[in-house]
Protein backbone atom coordinates (compact mmCIF):
# COMPACT_ATOMS: atom_id res chain seq x y z
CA UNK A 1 96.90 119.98 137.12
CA UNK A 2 97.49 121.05 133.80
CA UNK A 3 100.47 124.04 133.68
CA UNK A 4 99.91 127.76 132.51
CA UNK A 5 102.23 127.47 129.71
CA UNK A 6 100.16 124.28 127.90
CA UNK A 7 96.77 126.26 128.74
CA UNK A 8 98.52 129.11 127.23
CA UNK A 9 99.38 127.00 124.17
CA UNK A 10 95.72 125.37 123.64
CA UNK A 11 94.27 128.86 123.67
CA UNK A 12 96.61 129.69 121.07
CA UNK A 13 95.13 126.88 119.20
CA UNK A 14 91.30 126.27 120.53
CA UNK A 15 89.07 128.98 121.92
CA UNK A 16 87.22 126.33 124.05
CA UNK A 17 87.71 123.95 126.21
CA UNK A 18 87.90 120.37 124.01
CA UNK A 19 85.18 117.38 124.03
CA UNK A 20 86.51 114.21 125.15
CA UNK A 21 84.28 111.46 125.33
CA UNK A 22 84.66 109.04 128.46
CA UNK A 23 83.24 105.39 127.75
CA UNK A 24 83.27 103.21 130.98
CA UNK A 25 83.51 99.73 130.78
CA UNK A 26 80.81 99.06 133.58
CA UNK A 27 78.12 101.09 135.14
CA UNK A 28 79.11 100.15 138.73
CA UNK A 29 82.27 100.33 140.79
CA UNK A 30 83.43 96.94 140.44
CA UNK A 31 87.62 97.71 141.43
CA UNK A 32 90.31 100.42 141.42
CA UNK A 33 89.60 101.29 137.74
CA UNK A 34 86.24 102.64 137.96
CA UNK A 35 87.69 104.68 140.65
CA UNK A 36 90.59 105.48 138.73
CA UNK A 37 88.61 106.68 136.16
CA UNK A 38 86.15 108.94 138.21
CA UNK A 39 89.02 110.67 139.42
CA UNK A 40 90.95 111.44 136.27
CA UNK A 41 87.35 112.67 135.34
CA UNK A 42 87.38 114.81 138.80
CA UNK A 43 90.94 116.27 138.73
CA UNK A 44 90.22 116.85 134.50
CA UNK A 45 91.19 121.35 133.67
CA UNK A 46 87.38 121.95 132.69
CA UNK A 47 89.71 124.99 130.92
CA UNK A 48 91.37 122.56 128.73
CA UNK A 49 89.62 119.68 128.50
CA UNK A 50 85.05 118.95 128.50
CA UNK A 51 83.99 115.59 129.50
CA UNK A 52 81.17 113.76 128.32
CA UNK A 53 80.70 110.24 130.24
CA UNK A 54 79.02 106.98 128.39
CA UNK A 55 77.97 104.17 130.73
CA UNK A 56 76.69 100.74 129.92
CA UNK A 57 73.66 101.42 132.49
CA UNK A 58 72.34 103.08 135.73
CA UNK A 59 74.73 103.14 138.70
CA UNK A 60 77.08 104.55 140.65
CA UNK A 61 79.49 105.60 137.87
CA UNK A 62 76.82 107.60 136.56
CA UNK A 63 75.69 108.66 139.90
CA UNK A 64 79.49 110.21 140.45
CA UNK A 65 79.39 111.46 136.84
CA UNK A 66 76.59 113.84 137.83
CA UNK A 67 77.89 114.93 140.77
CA UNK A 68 80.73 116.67 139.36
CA UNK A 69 78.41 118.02 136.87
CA UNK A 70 79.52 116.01 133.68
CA UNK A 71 77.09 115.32 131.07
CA UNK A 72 76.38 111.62 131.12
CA UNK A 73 74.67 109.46 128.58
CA UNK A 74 73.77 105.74 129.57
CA UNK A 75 73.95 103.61 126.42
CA UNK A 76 73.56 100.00 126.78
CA UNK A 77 76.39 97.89 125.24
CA UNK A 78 75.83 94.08 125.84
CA UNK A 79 78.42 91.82 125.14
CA UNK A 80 80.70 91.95 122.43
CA UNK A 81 81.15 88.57 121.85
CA UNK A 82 78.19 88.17 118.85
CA UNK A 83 77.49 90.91 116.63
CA UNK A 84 73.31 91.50 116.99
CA UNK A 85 71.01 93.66 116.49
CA UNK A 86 71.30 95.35 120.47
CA UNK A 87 75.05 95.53 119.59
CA UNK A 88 74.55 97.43 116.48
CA UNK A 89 71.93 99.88 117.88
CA UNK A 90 74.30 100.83 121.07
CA UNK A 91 77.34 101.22 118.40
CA UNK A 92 74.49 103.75 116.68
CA UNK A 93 73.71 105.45 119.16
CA UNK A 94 77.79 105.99 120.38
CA UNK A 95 78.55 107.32 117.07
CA UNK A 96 75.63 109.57 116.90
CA UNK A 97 76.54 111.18 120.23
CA UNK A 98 80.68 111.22 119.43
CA UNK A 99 79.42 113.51 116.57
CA UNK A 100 76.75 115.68 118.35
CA UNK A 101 79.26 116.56 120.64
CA UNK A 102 82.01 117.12 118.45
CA UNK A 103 84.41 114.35 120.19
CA UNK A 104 87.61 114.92 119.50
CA UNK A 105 88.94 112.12 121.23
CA UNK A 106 87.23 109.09 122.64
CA UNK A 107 88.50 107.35 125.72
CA UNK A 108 87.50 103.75 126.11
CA UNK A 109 87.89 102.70 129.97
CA UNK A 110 88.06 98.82 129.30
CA UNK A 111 87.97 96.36 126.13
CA UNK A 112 84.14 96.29 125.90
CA UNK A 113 84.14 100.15 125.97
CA UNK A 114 87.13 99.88 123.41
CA UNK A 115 85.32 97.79 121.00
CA UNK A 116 82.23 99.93 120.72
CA UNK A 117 84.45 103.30 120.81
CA UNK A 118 86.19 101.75 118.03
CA UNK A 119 83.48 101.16 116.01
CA UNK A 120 81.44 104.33 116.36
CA UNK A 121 84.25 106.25 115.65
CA UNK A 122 85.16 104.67 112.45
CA UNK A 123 83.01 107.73 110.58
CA UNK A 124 84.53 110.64 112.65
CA UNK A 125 87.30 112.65 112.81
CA UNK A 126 87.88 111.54 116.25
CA UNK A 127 91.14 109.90 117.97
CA UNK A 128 91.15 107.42 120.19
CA UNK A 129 92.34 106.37 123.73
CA UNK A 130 91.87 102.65 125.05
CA UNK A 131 92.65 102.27 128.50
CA UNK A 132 93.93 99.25 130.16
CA UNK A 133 94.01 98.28 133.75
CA UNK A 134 94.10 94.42 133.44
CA UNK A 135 97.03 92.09 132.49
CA UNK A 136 94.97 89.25 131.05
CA UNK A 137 95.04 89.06 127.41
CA UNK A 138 92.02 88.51 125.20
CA UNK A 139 94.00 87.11 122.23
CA UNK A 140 92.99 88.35 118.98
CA UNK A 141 90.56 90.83 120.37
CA UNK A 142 93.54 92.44 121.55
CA UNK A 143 95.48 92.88 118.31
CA UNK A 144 92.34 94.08 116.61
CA UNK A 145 91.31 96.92 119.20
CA UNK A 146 95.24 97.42 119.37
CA UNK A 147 94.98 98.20 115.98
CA UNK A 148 92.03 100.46 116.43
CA UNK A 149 93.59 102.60 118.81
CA UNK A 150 95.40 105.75 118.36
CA UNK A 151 97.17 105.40 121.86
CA UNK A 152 97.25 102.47 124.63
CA UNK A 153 97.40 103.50 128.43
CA UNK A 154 98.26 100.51 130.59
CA UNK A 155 98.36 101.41 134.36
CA UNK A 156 101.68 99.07 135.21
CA UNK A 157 104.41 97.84 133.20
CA UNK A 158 103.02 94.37 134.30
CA UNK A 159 99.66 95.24 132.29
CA UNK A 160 101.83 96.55 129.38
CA UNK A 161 103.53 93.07 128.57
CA UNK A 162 99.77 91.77 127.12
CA UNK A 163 101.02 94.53 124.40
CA UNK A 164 104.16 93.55 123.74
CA UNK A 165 103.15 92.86 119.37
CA UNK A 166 102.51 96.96 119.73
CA UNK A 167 105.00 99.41 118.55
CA UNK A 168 106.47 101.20 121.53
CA UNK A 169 105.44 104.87 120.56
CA UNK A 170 101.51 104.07 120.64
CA UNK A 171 101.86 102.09 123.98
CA UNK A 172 102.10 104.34 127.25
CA UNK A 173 102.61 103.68 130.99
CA UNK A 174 100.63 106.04 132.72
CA UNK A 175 100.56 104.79 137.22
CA UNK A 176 97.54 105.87 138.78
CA UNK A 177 97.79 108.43 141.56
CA UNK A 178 95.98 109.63 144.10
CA UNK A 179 95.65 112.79 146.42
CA UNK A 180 97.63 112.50 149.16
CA UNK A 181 95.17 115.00 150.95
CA UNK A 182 93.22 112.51 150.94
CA UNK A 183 94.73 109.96 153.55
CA UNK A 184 95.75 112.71 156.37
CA UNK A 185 95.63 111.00 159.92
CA UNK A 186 92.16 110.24 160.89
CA UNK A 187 90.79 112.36 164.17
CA UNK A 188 91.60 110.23 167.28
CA UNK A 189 87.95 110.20 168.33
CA UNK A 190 86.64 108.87 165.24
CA UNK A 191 89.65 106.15 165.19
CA UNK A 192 88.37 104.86 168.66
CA UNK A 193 84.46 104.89 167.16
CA UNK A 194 85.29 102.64 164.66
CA UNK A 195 87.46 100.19 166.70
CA UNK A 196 84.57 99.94 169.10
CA UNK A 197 82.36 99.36 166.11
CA UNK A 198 84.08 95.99 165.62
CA UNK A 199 84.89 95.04 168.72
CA UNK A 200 88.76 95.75 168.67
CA UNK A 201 90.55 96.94 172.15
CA UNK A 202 92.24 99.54 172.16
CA UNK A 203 95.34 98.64 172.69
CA UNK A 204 95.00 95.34 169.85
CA UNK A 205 97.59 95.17 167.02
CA UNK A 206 95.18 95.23 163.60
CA UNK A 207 96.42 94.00 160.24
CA UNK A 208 94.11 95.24 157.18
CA UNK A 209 93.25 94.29 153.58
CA UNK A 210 91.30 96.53 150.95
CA UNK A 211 89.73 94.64 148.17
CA UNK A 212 87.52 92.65 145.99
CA UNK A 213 87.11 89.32 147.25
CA UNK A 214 87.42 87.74 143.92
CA UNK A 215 89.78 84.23 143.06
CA UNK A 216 93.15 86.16 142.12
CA UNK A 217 93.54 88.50 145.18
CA UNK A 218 94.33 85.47 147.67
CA UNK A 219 92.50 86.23 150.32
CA UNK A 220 92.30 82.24 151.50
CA UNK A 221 96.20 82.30 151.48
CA UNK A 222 95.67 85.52 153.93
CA UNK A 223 92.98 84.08 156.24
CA UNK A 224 95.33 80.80 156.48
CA UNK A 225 98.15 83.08 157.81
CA UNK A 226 95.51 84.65 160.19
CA UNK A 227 95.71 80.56 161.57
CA UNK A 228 99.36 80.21 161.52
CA UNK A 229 99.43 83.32 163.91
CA UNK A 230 96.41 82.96 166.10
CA UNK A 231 98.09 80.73 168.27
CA UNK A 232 101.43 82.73 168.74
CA UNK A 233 99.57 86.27 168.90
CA UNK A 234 95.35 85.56 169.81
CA UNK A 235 95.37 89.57 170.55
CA UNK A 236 95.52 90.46 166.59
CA UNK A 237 92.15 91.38 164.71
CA UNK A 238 91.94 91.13 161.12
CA UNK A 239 90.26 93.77 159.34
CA UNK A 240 89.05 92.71 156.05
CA UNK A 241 87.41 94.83 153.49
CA UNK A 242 85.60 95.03 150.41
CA UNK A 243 83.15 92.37 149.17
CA UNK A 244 82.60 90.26 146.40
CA UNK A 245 81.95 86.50 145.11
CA UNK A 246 84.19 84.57 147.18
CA UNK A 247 82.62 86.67 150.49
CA UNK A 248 80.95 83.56 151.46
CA UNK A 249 83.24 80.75 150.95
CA UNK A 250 86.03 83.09 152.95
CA UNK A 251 84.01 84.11 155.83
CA UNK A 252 83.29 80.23 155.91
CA UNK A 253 86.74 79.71 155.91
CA UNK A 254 87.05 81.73 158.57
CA UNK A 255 84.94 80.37 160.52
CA UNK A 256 85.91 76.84 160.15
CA UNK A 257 89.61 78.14 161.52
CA UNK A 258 87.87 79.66 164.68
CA UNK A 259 88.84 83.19 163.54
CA UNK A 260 85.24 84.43 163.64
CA UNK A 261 85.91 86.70 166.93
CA UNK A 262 89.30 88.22 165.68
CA UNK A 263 88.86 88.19 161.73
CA UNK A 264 86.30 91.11 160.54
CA UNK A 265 84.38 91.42 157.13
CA UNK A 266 83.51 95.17 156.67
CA UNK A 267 81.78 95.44 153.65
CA UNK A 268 83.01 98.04 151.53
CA UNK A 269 83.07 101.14 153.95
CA UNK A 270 82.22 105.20 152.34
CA UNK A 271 85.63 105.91 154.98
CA UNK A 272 87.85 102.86 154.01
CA UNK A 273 90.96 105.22 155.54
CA UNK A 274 89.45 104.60 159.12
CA UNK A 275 90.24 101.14 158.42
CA UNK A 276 93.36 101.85 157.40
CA UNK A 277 94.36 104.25 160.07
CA UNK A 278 93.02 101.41 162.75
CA UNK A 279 96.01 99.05 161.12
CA UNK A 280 99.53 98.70 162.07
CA UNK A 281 100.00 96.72 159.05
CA UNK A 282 98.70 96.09 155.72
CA UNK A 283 98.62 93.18 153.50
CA UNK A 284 97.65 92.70 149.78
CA UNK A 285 97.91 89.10 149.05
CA UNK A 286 97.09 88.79 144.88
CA UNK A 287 98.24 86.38 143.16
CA UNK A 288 99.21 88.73 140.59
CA UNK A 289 97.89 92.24 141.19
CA UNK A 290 97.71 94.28 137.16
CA UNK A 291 98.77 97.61 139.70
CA UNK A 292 97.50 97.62 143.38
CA UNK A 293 96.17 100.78 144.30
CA UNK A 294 95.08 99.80 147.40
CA UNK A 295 98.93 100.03 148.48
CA UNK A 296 98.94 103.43 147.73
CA UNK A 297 96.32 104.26 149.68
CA UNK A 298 97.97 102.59 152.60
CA UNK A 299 101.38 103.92 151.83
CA UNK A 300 99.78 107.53 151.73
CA UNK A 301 98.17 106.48 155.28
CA UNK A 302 102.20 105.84 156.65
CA UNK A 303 101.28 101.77 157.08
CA UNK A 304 103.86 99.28 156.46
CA UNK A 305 102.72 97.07 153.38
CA UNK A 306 103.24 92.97 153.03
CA UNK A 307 102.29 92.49 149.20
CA UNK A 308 103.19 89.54 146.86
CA UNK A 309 106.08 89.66 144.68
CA UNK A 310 103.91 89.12 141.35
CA UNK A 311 102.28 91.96 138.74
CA UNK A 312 102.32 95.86 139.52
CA UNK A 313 102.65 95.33 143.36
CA UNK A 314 106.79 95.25 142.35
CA UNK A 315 106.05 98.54 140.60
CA UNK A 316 104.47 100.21 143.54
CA UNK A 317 106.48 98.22 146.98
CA UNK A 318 109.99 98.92 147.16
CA UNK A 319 111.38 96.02 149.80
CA UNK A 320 112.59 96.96 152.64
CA UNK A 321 112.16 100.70 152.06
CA UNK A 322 108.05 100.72 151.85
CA UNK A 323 106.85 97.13 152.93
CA UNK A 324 107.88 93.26 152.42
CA UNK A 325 107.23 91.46 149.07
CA UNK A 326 106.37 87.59 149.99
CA UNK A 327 106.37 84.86 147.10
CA UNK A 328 102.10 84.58 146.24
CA UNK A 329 100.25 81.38 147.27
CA UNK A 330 102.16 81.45 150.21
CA UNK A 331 100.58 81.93 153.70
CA UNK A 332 103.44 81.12 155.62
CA UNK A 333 105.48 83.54 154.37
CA UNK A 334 102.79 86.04 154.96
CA UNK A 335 102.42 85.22 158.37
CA UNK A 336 106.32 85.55 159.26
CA UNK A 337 106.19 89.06 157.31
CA UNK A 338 103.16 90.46 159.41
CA UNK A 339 104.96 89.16 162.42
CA UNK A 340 107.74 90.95 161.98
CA UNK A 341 106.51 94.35 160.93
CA UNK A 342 103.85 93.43 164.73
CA UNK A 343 107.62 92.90 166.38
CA UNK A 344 109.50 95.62 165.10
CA UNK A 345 107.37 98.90 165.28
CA UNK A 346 110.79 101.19 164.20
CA UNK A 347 110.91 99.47 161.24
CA UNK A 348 107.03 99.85 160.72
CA UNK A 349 107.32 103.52 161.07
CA UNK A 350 110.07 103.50 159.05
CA UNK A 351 108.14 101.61 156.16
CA UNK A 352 105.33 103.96 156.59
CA UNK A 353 107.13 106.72 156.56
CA UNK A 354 108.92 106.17 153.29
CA UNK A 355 105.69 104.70 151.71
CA UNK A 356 104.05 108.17 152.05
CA UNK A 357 107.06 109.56 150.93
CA UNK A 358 107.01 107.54 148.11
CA UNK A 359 103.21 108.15 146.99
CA UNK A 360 104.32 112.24 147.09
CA UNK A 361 106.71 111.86 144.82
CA UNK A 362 105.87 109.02 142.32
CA UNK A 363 101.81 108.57 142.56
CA UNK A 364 100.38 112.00 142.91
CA UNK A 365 97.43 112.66 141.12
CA UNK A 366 98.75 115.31 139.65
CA UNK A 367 101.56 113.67 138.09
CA UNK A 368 98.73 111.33 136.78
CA UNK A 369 96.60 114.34 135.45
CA UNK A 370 99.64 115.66 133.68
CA UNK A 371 101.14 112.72 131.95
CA UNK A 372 96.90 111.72 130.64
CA UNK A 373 96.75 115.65 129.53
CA UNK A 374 100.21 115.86 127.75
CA UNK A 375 99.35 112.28 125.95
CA UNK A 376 96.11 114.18 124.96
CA UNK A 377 97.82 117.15 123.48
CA UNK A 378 100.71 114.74 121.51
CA UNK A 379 97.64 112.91 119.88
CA UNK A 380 95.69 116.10 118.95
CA UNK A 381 97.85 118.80 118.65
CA UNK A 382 101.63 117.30 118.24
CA UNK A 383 103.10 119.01 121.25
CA UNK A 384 104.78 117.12 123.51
């Protein structure tokens, strides 16, 4: 959280707490930066700081938004790529609130939320943030909204390279964190509930993924190393979960490899640390994750990580002190790594042990919280 002494210096400057206006780029949780974002907005010094959330529609980013007691607006914003009429009135209707309010800053989650933030604000006195959490570029777009922006957050140095036309003092690299509170050990009797749920003995070694199942995160190049090992090891089970597009095609897959009674699709689970506590291991194959927090929710759960040596993932897994980097596209190699972590429980514990270790000292939340609130006071008030 914020410290005494900068509360102490925003009093001696504002006798309220300041606006800042939160626009998400999607009204759903599609990935880690909707989630990201909800928790900045959670962990946010309602002393210091008063958020006001924009969403593109009804969903769960507004349902969360309520819950912690945040005004939230839904404002449609369709796409960006024609300027129309719908366009226009949604760019209205953003500047109109920005100055009801009394905005002071504006924090776009996303480019779609950056290019309507950016226009609404162009009549107010109001600074802006735009937010970045991917690493693929959107060519001009991005030296326009650059432009537009007061500051640039990107959540890896792997995401900051899109930026690299941008002078260095408006660009920051701000890691997301998490609450390592969070991820304590999970009670013993729920552990065994869940197992039972999906029909894993007791005594089974379990690897386990977290993610969208979406072309870039690799999760074919994972199910083929579930092959390569059923053979040598039939007693592991696969816990796989998340959801999206590809769901079908890979639980196909699956099934074509005769992994159907050892490989599970969860869905995406309210607990996804039972999961995680169920593993020995866990695996993030991307082709090029833009930062990975699933690995720091594993590494706060004490698991061993296998991740690919491509994007944030290098920013996050040190090798051989917190997990195994593996070249991407490469199921082999995945399949040796998991092996090895399976053979070598000392070194697993190890691994785990220096993952949480890791996440307490570099990916705290409230390392996160400070870094957002002290780029927030730079930008308004000059202190550092």
């Amino acid at each position: 959280m914020i410290g005494n002494d900068h509360k102490a210096m925003h009093k001696a400057i504002m006798n309220r707490p300041v606006p800042v206006l939160y626009v998400s780029h999607h009204a759903d949780i599609i990935g880690g930066g909707e989630i990201s974002l909800l928790t900045l907005l959670k962990g946010l010094d309602r002393e210091v700081w008063s958020p006001i959330l924009v969403v593109p529609g009804e969903g769960r980013v507004a349902e969360y938004g309520r819950a912690m007691h945040i005004p939230t607006h839904v404002m449609p914003m369709p796409s960006c790529r024609w300027p129309n009429a719908a366009m226009r009135a949604g760019i209205s209707l953003l500047r109109r609130l920005i100055a009801d309010c009394r905005a002071e800053l504006v924090h776009a989650n996303g480019s779609r939320a950056m290019v309507y933030a950016a226009l609404a604000r162009r009549t107010t006195k109001a600074r802006t943030v735009w937010h970045v959490r991917v690493a693929d570029s959107d060519g001009l777009l991005d030296r326009l909204l650059a432009a537009s922006a007061d500051r640039i957050i990107v959540n890896s140095h792997a995401v900051g390279s899109r930026f690299q036309f941008v002078p260095q003092d408006k660009l920051v690299c701000i890691h997301n964190g998490i609450d390592p509170a969070d991820y304590d050990p999970v009670p013993a009797a729920d552990l065994t509930s869940f197992r039972r749920s999906y029909g894993i003995p007791a005594d089974a070694p379990v690897v386990v993924s977290v993610g969208r199942f979406v072309p870039y995160k690799g999760y074919r190049f994972l199910i083929q190393a579930a092959r390569r090992l059923a053979d040598r090891l039939p007693e592991i089970h696969w816990l796989l979960v998340g959801d999206g597009e590809e769901r079908s095609s890979l639980e196909r897959l699956a099934k074509d490899l005769g992994l159907e009674r050892t490989l599970h699709f969860t869905g995406w689970l309210s607990r996804p640390q039972l999961a995680l506590a169920a593993g020995q291991v866990f695996v993030l194959p991307s082709l090029g994750e833009h930062f990975g927090r699933v690995l720091l929710e594993a590494m706060a759960m004490r698991k061993a990580v296998v991740a690919t040596n491509a994007g944030g993932a290098r920013e996050i897994v040190r090798a051989g002190y917190t997990g195994v980097l593996v070249p991407p596209s490469d199921s082999q190699a995945l399949a040796e790594a998991v092996q090895g972590l399976l053979a070598n429980r000392p070194l697993a514990d190890y691994l785990g042990a220096n993952g949480r270790h890791r996440v307490e000292t570099c990916f705290t939340l409230d390392r996160h919280l400070q870094a957002v609130g002290n780029l927030y006071r730079s930008l308004l008030f000059g202190q550092p």
